[in-house]
C-alpha atoms as a PDB file:
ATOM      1  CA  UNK A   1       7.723   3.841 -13.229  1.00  0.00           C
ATOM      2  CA  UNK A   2       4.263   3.119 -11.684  1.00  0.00           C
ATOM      3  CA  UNK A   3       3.331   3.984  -8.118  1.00  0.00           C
ATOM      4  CA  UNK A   4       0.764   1.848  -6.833  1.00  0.00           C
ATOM      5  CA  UNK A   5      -1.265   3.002  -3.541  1.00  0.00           C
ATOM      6  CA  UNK A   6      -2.120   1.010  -0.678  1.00  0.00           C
ATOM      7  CA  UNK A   7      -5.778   0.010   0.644  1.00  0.00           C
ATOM      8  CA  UNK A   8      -8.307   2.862   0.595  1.00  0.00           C
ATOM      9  CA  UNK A   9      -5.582   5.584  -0.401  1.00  0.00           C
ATOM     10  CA  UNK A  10      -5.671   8.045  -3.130  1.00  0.00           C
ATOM     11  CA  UNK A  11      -2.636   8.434  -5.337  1.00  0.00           C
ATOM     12  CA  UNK A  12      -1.797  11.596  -3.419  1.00  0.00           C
ATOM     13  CA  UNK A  13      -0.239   9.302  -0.642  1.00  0.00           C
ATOM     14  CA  UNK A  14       2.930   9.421  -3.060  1.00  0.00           C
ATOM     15  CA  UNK A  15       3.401  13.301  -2.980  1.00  0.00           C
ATOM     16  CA  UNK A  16       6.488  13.503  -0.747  1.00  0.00           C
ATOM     17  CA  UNK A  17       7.920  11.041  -3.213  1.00  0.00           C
ATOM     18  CA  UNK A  18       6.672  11.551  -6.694  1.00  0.00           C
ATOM     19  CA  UNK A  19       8.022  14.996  -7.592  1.00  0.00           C
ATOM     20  CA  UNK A  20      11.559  14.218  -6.474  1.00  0.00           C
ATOM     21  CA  UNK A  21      11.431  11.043  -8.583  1.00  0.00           C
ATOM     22  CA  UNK A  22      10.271  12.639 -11.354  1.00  0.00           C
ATOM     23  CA  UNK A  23      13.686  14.656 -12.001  1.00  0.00           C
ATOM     24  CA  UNK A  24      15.436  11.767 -12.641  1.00  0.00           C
ATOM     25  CA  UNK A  25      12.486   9.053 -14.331  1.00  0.00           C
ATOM     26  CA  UNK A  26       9.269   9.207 -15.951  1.00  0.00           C
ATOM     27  CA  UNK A  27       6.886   8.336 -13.036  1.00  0.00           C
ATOM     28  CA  UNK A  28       3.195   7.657 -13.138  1.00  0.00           C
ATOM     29  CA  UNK A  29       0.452   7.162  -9.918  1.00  0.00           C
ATOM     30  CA  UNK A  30      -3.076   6.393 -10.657  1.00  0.00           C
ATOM     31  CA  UNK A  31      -6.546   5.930  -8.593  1.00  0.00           C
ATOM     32  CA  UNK A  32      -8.233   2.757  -8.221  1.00  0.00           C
ATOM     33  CA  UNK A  33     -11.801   3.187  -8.751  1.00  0.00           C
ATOM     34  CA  UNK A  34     -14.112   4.692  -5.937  1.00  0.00           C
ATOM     35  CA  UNK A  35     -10.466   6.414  -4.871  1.00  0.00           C
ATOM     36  CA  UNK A  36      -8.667   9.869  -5.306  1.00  0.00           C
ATOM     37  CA  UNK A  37     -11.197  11.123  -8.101  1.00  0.00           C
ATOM     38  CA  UNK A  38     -11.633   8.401  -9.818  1.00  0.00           C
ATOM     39  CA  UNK A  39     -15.458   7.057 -10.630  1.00  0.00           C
ATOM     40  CA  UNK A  40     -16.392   3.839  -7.987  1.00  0.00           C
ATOM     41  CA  UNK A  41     -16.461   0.211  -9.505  1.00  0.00           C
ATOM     42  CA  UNK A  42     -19.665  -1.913  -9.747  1.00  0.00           C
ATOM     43  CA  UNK A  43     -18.448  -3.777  -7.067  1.00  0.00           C
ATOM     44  CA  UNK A  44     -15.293  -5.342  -5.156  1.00  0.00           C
ATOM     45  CA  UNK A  45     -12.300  -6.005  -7.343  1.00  0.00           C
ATOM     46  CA  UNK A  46     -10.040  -9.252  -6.853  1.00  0.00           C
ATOM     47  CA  UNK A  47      -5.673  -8.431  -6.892  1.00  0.00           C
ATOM     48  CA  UNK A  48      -6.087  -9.499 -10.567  1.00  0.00           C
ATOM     49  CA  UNK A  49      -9.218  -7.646 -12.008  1.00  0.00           C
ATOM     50  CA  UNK A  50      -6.821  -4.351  -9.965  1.00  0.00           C
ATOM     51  CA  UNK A  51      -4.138  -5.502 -12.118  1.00  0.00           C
ATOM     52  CA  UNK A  52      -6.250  -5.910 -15.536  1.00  0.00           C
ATOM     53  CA  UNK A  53      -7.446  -2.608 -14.835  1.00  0.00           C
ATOM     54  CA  UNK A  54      -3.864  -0.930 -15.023  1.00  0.00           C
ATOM     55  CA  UNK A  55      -3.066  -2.719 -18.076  1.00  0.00           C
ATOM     56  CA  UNK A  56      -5.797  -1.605 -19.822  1.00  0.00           C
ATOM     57  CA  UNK A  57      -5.393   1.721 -18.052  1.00  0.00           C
ATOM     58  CA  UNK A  58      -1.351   2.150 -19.377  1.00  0.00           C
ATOM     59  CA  UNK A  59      -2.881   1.054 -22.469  1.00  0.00           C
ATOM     60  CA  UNK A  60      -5.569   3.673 -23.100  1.00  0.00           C
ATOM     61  CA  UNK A  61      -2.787   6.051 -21.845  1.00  0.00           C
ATOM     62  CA  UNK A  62      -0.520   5.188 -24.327  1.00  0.00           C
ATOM     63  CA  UNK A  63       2.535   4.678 -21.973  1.00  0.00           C
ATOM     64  CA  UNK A  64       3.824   1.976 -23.036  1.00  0.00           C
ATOM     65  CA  UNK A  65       6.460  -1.104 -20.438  1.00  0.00           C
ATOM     66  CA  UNK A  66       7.934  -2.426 -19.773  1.00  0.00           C
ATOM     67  CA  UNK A  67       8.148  -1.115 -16.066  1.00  0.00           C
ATOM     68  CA  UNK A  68       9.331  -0.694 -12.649  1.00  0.00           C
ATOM     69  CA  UNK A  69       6.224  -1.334 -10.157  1.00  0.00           C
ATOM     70  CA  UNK A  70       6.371   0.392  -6.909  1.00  0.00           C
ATOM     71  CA  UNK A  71       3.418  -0.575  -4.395  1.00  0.00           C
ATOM     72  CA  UNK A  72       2.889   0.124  -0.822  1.00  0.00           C
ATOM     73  CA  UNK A  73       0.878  -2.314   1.314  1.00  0.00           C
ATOM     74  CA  UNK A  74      -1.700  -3.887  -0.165  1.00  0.00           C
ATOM     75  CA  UNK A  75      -0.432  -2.182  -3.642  1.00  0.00           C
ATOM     76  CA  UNK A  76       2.319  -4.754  -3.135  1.00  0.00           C
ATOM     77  CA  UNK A  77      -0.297  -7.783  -3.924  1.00  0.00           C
ATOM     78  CA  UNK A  78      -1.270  -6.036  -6.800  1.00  0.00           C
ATOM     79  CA  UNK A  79       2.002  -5.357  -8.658  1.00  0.00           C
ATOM     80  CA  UNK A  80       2.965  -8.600  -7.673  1.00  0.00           C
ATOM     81  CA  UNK A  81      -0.464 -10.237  -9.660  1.00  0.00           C
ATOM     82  CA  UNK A  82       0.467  -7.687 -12.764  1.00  0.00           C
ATOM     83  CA  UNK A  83       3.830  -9.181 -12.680  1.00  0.00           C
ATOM     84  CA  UNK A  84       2.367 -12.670 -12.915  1.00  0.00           C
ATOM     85  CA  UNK A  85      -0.004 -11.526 -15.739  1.00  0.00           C
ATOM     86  CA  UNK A  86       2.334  -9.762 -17.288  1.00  0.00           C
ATOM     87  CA  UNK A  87       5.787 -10.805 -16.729  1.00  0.00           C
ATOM     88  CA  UNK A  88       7.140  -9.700 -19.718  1.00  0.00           C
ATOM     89  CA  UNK A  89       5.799  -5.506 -18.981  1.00  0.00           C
ATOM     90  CA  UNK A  90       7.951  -5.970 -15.786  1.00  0.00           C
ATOM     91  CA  UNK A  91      11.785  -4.894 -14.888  1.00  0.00           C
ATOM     92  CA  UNK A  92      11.904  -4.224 -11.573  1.00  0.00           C
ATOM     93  CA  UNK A  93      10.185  -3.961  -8.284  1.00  0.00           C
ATOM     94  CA  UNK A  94      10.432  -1.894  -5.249  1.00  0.00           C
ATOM     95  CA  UNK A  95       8.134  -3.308  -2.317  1.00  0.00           C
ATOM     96  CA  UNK A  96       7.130  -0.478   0.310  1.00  0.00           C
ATOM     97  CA  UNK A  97       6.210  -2.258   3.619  1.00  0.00           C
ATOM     98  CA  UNK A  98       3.888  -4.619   1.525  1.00  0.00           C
ATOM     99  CA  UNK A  99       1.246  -6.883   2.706  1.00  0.00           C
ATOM    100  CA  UNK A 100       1.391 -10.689   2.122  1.00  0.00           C
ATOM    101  CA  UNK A 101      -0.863 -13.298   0.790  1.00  0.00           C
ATOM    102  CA  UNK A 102      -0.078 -15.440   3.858  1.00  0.00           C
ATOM    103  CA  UNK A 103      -0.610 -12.634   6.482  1.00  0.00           C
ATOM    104  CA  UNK A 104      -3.859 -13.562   7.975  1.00  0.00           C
ATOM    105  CA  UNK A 105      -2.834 -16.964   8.702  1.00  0.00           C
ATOM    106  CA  UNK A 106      -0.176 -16.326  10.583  1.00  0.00           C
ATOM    107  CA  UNK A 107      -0.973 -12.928  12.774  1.00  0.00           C
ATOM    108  CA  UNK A 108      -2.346 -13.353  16.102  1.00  0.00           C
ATOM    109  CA  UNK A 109      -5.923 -13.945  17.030  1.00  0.00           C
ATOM    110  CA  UNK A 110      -5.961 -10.691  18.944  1.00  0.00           C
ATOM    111  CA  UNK A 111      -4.592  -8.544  16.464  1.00  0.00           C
ATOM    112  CA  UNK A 112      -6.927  -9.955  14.006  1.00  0.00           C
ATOM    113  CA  UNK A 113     -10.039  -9.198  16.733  1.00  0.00           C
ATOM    114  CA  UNK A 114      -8.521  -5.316  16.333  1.00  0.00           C
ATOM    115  CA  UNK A 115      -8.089  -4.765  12.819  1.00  0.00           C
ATOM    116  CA  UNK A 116     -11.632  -6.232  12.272  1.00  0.00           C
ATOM    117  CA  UNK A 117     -13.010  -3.571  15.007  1.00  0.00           C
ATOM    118  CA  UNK A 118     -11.019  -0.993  12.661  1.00  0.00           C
ATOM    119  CA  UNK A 119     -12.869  -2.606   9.705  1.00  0.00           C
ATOM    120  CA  UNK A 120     -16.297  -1.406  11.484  1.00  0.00           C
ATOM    121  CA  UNK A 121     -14.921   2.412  11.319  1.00  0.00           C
ATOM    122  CA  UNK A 122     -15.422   1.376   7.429  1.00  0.00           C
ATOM    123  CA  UNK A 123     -19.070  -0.086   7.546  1.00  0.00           C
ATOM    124  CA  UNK A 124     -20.479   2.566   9.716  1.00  0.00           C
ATOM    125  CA  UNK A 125     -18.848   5.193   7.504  1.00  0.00           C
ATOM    126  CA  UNK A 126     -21.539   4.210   4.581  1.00  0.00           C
ATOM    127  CA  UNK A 127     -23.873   4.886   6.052  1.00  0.00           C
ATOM    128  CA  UNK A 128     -23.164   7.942   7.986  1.00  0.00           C
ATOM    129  CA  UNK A 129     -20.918   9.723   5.474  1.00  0.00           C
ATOM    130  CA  UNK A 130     -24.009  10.800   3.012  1.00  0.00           C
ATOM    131  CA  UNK A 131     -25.278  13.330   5.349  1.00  0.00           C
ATOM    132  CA  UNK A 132     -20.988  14.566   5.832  1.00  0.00           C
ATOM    133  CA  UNK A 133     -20.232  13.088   9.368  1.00  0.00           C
ATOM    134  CA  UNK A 134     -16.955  11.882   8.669  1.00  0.00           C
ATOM    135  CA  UNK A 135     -15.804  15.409   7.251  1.00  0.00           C
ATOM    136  CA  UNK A 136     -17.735  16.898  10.732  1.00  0.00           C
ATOM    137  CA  UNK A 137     -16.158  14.430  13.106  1.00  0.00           C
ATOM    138  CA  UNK A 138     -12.697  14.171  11.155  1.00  0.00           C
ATOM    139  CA  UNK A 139     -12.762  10.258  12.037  1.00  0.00           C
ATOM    140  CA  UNK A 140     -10.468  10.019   9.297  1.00  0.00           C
ATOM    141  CA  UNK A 141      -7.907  12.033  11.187  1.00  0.00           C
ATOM    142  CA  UNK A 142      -6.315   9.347  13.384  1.00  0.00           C
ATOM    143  CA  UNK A 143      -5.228   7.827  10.145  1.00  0.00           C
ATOM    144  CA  UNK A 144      -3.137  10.359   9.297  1.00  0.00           C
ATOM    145  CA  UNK A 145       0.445  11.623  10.603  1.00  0.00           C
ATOM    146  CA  UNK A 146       0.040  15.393  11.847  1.00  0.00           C
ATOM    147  CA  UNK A 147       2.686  16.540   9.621  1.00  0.00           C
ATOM    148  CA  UNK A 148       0.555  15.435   6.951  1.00  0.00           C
ATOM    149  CA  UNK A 149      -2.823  16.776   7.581  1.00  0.00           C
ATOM    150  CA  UNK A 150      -1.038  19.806   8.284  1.00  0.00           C
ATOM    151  CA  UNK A 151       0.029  20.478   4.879  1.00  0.00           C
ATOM    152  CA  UNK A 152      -1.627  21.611   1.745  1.00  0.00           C
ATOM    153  CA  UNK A 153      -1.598  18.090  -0.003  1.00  0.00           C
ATOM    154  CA  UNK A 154      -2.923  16.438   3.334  1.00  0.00           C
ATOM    155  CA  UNK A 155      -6.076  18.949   2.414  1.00  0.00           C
ATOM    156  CA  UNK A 156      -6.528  17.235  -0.729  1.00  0.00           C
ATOM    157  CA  UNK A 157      -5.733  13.765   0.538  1.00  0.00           C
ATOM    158  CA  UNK A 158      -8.622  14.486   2.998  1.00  0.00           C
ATOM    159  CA  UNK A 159     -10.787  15.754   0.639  1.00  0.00           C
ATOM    160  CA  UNK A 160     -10.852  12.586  -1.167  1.00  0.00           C
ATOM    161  CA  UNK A 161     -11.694  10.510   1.925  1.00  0.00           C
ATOM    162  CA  UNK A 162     -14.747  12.796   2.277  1.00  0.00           C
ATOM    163  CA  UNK A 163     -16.107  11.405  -0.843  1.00  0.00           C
ATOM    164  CA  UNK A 164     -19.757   9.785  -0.799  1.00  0.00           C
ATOM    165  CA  UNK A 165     -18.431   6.915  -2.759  1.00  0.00           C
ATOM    166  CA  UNK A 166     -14.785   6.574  -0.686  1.00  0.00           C
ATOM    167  CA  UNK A 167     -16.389   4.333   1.863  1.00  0.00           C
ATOM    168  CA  UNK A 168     -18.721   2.007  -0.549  1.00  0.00           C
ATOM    169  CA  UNK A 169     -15.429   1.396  -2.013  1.00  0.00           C
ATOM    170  CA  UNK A 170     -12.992   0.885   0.953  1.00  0.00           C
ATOM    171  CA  UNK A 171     -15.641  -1.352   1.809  1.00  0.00           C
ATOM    172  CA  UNK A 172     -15.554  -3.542  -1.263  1.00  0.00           C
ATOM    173  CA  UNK A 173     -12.055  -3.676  -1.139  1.00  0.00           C
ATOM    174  CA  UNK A 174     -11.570  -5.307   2.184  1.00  0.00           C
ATOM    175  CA  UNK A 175     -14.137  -7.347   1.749  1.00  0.00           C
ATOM    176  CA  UNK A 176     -12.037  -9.303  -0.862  1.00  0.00           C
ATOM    177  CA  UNK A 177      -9.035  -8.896   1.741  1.00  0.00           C
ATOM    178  CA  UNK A 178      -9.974 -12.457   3.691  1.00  0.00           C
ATOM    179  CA  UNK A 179      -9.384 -14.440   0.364  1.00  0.00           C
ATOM    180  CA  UNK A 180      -5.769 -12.417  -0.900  1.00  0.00           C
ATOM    181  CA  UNK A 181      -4.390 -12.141   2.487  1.00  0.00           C
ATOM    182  CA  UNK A 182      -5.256 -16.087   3.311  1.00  0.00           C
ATOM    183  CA  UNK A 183      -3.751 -18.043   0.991  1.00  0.00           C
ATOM    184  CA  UNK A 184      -1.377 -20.941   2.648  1.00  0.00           C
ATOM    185  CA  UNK A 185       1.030 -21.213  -0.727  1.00  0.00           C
ATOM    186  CA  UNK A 186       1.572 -17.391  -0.430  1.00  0.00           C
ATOM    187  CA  UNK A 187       3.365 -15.253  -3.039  1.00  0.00           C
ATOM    188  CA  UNK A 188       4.201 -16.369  -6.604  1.00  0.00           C
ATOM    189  CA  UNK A 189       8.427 -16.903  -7.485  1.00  0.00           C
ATOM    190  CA  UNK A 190       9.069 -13.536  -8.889  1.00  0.00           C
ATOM    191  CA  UNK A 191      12.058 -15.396 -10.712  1.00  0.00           C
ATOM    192  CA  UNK A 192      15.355 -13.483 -11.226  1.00  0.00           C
ATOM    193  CA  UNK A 193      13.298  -9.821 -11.063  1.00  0.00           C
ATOM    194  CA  UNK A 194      15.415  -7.193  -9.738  1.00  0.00           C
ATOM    195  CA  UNK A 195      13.167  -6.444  -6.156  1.00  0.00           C
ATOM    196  CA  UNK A 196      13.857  -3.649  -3.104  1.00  0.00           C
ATOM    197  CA  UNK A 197      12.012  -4.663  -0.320  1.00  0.00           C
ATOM    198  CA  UNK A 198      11.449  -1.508   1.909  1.00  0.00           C
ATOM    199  CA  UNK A 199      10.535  -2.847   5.642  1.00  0.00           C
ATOM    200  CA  UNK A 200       9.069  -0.825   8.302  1.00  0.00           C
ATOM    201  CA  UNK A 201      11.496  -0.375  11.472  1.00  0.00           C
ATOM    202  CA  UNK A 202       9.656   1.763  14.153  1.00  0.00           C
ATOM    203  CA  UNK A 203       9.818   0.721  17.955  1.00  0.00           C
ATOM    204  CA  UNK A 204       7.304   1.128  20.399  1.00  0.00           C
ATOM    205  CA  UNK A 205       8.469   4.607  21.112  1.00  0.00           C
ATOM    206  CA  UNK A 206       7.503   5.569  17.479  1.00  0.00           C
ATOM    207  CA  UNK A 207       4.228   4.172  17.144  1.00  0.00           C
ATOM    208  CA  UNK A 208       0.775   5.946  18.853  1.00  0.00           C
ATOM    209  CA  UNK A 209       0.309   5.619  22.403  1.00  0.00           C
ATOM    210  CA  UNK A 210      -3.453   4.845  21.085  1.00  0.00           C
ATOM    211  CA  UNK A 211      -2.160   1.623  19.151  1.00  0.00           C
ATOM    212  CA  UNK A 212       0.023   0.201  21.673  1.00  0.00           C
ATOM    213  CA  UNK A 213      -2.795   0.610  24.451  1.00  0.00           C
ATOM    214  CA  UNK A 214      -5.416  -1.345  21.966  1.00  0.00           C
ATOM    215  CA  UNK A 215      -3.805  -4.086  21.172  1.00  0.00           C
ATOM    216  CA  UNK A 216      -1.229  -4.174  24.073  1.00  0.00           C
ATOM    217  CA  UNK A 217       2.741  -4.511  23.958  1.00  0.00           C
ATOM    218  CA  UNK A 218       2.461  -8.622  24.006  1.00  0.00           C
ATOM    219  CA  UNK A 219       0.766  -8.863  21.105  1.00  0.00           C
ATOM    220  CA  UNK A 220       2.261  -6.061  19.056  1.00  0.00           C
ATOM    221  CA  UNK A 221       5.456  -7.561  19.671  1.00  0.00           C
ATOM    222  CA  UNK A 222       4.092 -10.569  18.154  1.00  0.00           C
ATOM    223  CA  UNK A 223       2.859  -9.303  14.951  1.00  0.00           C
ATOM    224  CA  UNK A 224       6.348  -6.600  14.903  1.00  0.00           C
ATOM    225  CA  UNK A 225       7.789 -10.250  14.844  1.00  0.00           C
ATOM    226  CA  UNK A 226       5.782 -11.778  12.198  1.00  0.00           C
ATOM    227  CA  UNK A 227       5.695  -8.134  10.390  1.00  0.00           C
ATOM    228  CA  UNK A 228       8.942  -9.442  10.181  1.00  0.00           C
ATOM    229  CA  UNK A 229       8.913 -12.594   9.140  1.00  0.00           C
ATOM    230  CA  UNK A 230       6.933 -11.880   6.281  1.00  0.00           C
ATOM    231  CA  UNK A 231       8.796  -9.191   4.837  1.00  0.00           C
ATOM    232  CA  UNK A 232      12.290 -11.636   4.680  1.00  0.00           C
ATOM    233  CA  UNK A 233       9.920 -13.854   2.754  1.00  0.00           C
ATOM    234  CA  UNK A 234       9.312 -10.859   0.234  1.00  0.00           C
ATOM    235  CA  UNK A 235      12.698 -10.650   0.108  1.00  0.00           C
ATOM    236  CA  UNK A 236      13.513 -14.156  -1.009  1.00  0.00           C
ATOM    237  CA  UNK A 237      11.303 -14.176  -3.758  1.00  0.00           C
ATOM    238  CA  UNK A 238      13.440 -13.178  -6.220  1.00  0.00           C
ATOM    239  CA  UNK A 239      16.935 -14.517  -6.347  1.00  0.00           C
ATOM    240  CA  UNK A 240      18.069 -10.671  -6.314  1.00  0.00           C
ATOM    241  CA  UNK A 241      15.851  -9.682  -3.406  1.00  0.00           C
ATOM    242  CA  UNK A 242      17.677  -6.899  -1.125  1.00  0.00           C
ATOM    243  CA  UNK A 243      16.110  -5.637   1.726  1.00  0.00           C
ATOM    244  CA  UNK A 244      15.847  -2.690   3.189  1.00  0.00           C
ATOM    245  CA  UNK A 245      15.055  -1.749   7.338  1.00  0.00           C
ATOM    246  CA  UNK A 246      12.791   1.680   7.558  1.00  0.00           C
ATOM    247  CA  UNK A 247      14.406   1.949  11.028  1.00  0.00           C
ATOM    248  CA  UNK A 248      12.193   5.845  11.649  1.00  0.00           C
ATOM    249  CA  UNK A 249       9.065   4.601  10.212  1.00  0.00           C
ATOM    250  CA  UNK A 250       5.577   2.991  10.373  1.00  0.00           C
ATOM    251  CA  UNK A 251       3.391   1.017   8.042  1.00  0.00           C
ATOM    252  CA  UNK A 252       3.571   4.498   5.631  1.00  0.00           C
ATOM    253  CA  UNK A 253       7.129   4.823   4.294  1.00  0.00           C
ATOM    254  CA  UNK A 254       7.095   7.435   1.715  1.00  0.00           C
ATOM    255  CA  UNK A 255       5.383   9.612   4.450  1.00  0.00           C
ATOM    256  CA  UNK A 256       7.907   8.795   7.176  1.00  0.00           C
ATOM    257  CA  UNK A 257      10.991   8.529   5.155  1.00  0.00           C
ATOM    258  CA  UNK A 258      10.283   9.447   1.825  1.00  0.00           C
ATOM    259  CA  UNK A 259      13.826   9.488   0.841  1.00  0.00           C
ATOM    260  CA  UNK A 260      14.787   6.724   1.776  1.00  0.00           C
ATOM    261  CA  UNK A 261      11.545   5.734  -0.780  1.00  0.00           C
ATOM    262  CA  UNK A 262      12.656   7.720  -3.997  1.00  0.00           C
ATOM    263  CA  UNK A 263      16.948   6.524  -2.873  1.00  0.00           C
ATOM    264  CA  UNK A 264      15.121   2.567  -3.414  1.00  0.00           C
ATOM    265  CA  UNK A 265      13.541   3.558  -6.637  1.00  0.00           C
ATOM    266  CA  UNK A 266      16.630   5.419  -7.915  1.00  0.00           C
ATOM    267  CA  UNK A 267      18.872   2.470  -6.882  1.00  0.00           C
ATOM    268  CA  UNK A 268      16.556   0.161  -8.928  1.00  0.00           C
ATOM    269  CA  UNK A 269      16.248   2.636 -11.879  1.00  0.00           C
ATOM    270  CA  UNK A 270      19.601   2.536 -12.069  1.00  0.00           C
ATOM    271  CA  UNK A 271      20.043  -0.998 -12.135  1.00  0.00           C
ATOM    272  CA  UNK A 272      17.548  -1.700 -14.599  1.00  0.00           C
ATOM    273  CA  UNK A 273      19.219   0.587 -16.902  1.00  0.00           C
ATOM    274  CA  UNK A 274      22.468  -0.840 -16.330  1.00  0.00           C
ATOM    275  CA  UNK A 275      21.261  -4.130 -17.444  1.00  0.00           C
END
């Protein structure tokens, strides 16, 4: 079992979820480079360099497939280009609200205009976080649920985001974002693969007041809609897709619901072994 992280997040955005999988599977999470603890790459890394990286990673480890891939967000492109690498090191898939290779052709104009005024957060962060602004200001902050920062492993998960390097590398990795998330043919058949597709479900009620004010209801309803859209596609990727509605969370699952994470991987652990 190997969790994969989402965009600029350490492995530690798994630790609701990776102990209580652990008593039933072997489970592994790893850093990307420039994230966690891990040393920064020479420079921005395409879905399938990410991917050649694990294999030779599981390699050097000596943990040997084939496996179940687990990836959240933008870790869902990259399980999906190890599984078209490496078909044959791959049983099963859960998806945890994953992005899409279509995505950026198809949300609205407006919501595109925010998350690139997000992206600036990032670019002004290398430049001030050398001299520890970002740790002083706690910018990082509004990323992160209370209940998490709260706790001893939102510390640590902090603590990585205070890195020198953690922004140089965020950096690099959106900028390679434009050409993965625009692609018209979108994602590769995953065939027959056993695939969870974990969807999040939260209304407007459950989502920060400071979201829904800047980018306004209309167009949050549009890309809820879309959100939608493109997670049914997921689904239908495999010819045993099943999907499954996060109906108490946002865009970070295994933070929101984390059982209802580790009950998806146990489901497809199960059926893997079964087969």
């Amino acid at each position: 079992m190997i969790l994969e992280a989402g965009a600029s997040s350490p492995s530690l955005v798994w630790f609701l979820v990776q102990e209580k999988v652990a008593e039933f599977t072997r489970v592994c999470s790893y850093d990307r480079p420039g994230f966690g603890w891990s040393e920064p790459a020479p420079g921005p890394l395409s879905s399938d360099q990410v991917a050649a990286n694990l294999h030779q990673l599981l390699e050097t480890a000596g943990i040997p497939g084939p496996y179940i891939l687990v990836g959240h967000s933008a870790g869902g492109v990259y399980i999906r280009s190890y599984a078209k690498q490496y078909p044959s090191q791959v049983r099963g898939m859960v998806l945890v609200d994953s992005s899409h290779e279509s995505q950026d052709l198809r949300f609205p104009a407006k919501f595109k205009e925010y998350s690139a005024r997000q992206n600036l957060l990032i670019r002004l962060c290398q430049f001030v976080s050398p001299f520890g602004a970002m740790r002083v200001t706690r910018a990082w902050d509004m990323l992160i649920p209370e209940s998490i920062l709260s706790s001893d492993m939102g510390d640590a998960v902090m603590a990585t985001m205070f890195r020198t390097s953690y922004c140089d590398s965020a950096f690099d990795e959106l900028s390679v974002f434009a050409g993965s998330y625009s692609q018209p043919e979108g994602p590769a058949s995953l065939g027959d693969l056993p695939l969870i597709v974990l969807s999040a479900g939260a209304t407007f009620d459950q989502m920060p007041n400071t979201v829904v004010t800047a980018i306004g209801r209309d167009v949050l309803a549009q890309v809820i809609q879309v959100s939608l859209e493109l997670q049914q596609e997921l689904v239908s990727l495999s010819t045993q897709g099943v999907q499954v509605i996060a109906g108490q969370s946002g865009h970070y699952i295994q933070w929101d619901q984390p059982d209802l994470v580790v009950d998806a991987i146990r489901t497809m652990v199960m059926q893997v072994r079964s087969e």
